[in-house]
N, C-alpha and C. Protein backbone atom coordinates (compact mmCIF):
# COMPACT_ATOMS: atom_id res chain seq x y z
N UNK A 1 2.71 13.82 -10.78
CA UNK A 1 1.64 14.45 -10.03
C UNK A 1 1.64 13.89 -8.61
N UNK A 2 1.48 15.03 -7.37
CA UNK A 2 1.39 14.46 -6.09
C UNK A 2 0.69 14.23 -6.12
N UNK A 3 0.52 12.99 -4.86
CA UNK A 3 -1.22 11.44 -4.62
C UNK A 3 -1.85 12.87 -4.30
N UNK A 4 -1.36 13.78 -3.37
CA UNK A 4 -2.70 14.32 -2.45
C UNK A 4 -3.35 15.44 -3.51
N UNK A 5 -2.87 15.64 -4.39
CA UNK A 5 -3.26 16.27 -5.38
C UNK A 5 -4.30 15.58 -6.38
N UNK A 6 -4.08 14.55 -6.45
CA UNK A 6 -4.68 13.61 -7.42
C UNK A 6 -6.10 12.91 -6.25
N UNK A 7 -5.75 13.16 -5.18
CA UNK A 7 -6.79 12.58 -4.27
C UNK A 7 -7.98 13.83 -4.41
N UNK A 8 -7.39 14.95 -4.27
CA UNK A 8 -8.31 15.53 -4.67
C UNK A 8 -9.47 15.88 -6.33
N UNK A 9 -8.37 15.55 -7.24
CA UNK A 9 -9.58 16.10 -8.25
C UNK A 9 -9.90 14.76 -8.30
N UNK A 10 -9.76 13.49 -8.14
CA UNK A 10 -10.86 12.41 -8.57
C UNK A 10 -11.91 12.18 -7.14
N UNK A 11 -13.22 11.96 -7.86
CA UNK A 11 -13.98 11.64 -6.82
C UNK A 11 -14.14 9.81 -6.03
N UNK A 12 -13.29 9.41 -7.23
CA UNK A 12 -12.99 7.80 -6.60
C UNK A 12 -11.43 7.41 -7.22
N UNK A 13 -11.06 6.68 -6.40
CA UNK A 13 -9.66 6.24 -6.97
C UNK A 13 -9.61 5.13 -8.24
N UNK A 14 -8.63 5.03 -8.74
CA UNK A 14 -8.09 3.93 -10.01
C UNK A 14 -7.43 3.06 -9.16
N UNK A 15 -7.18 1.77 -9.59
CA UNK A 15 -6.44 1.27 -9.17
C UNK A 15 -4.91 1.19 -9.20
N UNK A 16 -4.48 2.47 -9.93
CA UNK A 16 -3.03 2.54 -10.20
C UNK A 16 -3.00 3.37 -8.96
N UNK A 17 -4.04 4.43 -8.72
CA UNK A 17 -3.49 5.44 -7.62
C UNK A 17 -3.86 4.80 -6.36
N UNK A 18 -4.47 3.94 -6.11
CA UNK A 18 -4.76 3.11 -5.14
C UNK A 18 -2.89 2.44 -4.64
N UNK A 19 -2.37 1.47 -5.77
CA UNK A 19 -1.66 1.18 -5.79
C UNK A 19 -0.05 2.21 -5.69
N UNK A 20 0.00 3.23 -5.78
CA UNK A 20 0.84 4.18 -6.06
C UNK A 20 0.52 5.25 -4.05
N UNK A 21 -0.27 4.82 -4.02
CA UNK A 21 -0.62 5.42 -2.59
C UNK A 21 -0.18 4.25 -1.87
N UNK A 22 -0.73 3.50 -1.80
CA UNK A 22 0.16 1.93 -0.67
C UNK A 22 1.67 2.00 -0.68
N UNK A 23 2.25 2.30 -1.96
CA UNK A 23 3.58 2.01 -1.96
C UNK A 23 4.04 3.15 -1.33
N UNK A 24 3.56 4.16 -1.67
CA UNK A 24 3.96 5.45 -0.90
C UNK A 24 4.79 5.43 0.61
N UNK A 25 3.46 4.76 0.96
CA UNK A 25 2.97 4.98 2.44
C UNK A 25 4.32 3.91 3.07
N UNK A 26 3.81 2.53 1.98
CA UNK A 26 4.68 1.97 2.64
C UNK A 26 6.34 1.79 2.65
N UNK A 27 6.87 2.56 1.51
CA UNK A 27 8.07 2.85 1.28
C UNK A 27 8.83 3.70 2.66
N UNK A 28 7.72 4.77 3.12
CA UNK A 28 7.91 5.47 4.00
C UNK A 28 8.27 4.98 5.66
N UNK A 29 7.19 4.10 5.50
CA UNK A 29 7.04 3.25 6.99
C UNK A 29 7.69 2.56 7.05
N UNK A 30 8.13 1.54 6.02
CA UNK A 30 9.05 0.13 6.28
C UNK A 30 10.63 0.69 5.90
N UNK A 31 10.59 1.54 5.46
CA UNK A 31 12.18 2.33 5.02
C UNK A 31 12.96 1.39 4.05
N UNK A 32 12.03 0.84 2.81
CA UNK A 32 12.56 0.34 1.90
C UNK A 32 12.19 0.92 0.21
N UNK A 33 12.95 0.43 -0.57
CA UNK A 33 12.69 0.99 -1.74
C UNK A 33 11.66 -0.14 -2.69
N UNK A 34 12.19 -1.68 -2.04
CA UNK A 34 11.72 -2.35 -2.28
C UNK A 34 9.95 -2.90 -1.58
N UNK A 35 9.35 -2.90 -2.95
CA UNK A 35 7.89 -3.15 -2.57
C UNK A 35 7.20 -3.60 -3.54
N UNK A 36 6.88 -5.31 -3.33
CA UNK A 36 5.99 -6.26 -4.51
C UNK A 36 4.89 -6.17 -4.26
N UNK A 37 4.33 -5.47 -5.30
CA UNK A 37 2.68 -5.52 -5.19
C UNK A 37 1.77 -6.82 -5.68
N UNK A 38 1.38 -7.53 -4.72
CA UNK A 38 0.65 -8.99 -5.66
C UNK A 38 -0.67 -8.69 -6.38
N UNK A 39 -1.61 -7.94 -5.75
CA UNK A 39 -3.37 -8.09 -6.25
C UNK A 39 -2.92 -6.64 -5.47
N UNK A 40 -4.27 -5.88 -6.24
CA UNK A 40 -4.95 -4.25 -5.87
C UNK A 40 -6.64 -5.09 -6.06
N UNK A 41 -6.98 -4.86 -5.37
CA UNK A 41 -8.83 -5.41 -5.38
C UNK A 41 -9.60 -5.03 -5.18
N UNK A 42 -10.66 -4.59 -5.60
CA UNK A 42 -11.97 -3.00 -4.80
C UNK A 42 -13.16 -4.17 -4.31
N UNK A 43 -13.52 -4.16 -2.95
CA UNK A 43 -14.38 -4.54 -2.35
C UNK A 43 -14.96 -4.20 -1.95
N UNK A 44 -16.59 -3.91 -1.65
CA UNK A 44 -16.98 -3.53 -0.32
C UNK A 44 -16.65 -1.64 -0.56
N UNK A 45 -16.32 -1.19 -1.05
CA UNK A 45 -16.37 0.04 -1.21
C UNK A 45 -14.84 0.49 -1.14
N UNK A 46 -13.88 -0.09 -0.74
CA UNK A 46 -12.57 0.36 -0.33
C UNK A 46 -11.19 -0.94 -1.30
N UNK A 47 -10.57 -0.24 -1.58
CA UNK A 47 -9.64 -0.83 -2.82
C UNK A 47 -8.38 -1.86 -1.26
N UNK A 48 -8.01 -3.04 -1.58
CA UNK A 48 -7.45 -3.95 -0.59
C UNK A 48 -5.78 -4.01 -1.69
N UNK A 49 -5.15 -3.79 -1.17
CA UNK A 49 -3.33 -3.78 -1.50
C UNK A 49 -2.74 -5.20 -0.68
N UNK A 50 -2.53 -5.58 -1.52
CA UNK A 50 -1.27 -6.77 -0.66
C UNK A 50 -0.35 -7.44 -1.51
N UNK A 51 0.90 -7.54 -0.61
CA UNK A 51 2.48 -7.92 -1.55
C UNK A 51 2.74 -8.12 -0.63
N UNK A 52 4.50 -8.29 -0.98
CA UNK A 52 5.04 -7.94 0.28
C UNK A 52 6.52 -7.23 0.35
N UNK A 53 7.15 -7.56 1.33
CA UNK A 53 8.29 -6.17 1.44
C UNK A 53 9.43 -6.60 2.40
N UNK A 54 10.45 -6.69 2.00
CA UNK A 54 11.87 -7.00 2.98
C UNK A 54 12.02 -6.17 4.06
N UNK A 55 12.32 -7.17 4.83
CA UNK A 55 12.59 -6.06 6.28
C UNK A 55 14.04 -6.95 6.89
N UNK A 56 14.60 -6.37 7.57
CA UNK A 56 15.90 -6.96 7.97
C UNK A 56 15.39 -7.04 10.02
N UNK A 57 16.04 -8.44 10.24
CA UNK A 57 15.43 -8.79 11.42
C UNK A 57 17.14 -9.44 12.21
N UNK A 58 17.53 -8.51 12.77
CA UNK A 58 18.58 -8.70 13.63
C UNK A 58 19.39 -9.19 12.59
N UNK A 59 19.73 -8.49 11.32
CA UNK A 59 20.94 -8.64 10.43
C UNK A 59 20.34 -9.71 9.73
N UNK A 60 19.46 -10.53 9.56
CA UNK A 60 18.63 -11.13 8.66
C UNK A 60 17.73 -10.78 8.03
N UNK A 61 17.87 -11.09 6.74
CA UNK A 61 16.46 -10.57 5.64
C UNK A 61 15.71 -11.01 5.49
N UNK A 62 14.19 -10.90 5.88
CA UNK A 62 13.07 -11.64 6.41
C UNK A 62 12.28 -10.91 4.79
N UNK A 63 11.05 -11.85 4.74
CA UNK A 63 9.88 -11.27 3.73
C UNK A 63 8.84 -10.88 4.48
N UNK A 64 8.29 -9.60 4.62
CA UNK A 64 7.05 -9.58 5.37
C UNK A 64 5.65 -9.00 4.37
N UNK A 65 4.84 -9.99 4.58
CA UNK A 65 3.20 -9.64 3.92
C UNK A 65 2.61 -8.50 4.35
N UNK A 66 2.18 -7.61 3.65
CA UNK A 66 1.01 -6.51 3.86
C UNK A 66 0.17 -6.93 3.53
N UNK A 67 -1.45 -5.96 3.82
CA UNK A 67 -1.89 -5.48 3.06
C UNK A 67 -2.75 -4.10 3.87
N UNK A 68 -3.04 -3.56 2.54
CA UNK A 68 -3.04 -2.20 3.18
C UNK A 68 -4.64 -1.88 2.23
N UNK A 69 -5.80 -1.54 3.46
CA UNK A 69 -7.12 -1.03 2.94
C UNK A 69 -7.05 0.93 2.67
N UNK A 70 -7.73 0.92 1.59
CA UNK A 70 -7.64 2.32 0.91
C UNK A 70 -9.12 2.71 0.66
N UNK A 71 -9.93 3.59 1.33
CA UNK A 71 -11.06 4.09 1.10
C UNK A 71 -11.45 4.74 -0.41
N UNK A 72 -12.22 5.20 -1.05
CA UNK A 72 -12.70 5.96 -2.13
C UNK A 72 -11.71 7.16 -2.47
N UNK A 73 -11.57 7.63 -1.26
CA UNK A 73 -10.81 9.19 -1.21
C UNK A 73 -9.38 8.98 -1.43
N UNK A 74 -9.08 8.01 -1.14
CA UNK A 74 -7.17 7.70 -1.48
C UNK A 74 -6.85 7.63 -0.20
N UNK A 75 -7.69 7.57 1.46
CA UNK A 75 -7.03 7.66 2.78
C UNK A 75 -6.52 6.36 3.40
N UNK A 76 -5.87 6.20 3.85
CA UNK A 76 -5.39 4.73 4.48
C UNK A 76 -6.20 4.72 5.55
N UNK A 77 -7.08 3.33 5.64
CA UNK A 77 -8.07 2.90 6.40
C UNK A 77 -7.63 2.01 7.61
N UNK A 78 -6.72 0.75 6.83
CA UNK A 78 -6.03 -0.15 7.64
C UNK A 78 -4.86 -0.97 7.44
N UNK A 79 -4.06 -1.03 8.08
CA UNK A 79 -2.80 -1.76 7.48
C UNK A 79 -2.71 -3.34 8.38
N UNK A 80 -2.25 -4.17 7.79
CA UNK A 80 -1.99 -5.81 8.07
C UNK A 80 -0.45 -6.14 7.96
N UNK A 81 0.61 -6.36 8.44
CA UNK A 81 1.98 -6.88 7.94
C UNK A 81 1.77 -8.46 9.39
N UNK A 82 2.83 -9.24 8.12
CA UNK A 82 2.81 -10.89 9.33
C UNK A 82 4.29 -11.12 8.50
N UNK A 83 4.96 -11.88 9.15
CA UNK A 83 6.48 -12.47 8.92
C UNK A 83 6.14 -13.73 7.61
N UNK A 84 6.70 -13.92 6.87
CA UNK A 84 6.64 -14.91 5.83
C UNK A 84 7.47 -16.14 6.06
């Protein structure tokens, strides 16, 4: 099932689709396949994603930390990445 499909018939997210939307996003953005999810966490009204994700840095393979805030609706609110 597509997220934006699934964003629509639920009126709040799970934490799998929470989690299944971060990776999405971030598979897309960081152009990797690889993506460790550590904690999915609902706070404050909005579900918090953070792992982290290989990135290659002038022919070196670096680890870089996310995390990525997800509103009720499944929308990406805010993203965080720092070098490990």
């Amino acid at each position: 099932m597509k997220i934006w499909l699934v964003r629509y018939m639920a009126k709040e997210i799970s934490t799998e689709t929470a989690q299944q939307i971060a990776v999405e996003f971030l598979k897309k953005r960081k152009n990797t396949e690889k993506i460790d999810i550590s904690t999915v966490e609902q706070k404050d009204g909005v579900w918090i994603v953070r792992g982290t994700c290989p990135i290659d840095l002038e022919g070196h393979p670096w680890a870089e930390r996310f995390e990525v805030i997800i509103d009720q609706k499944g929308k990406i609110r805010s993203t965080d990445f720092a070098l490990l």
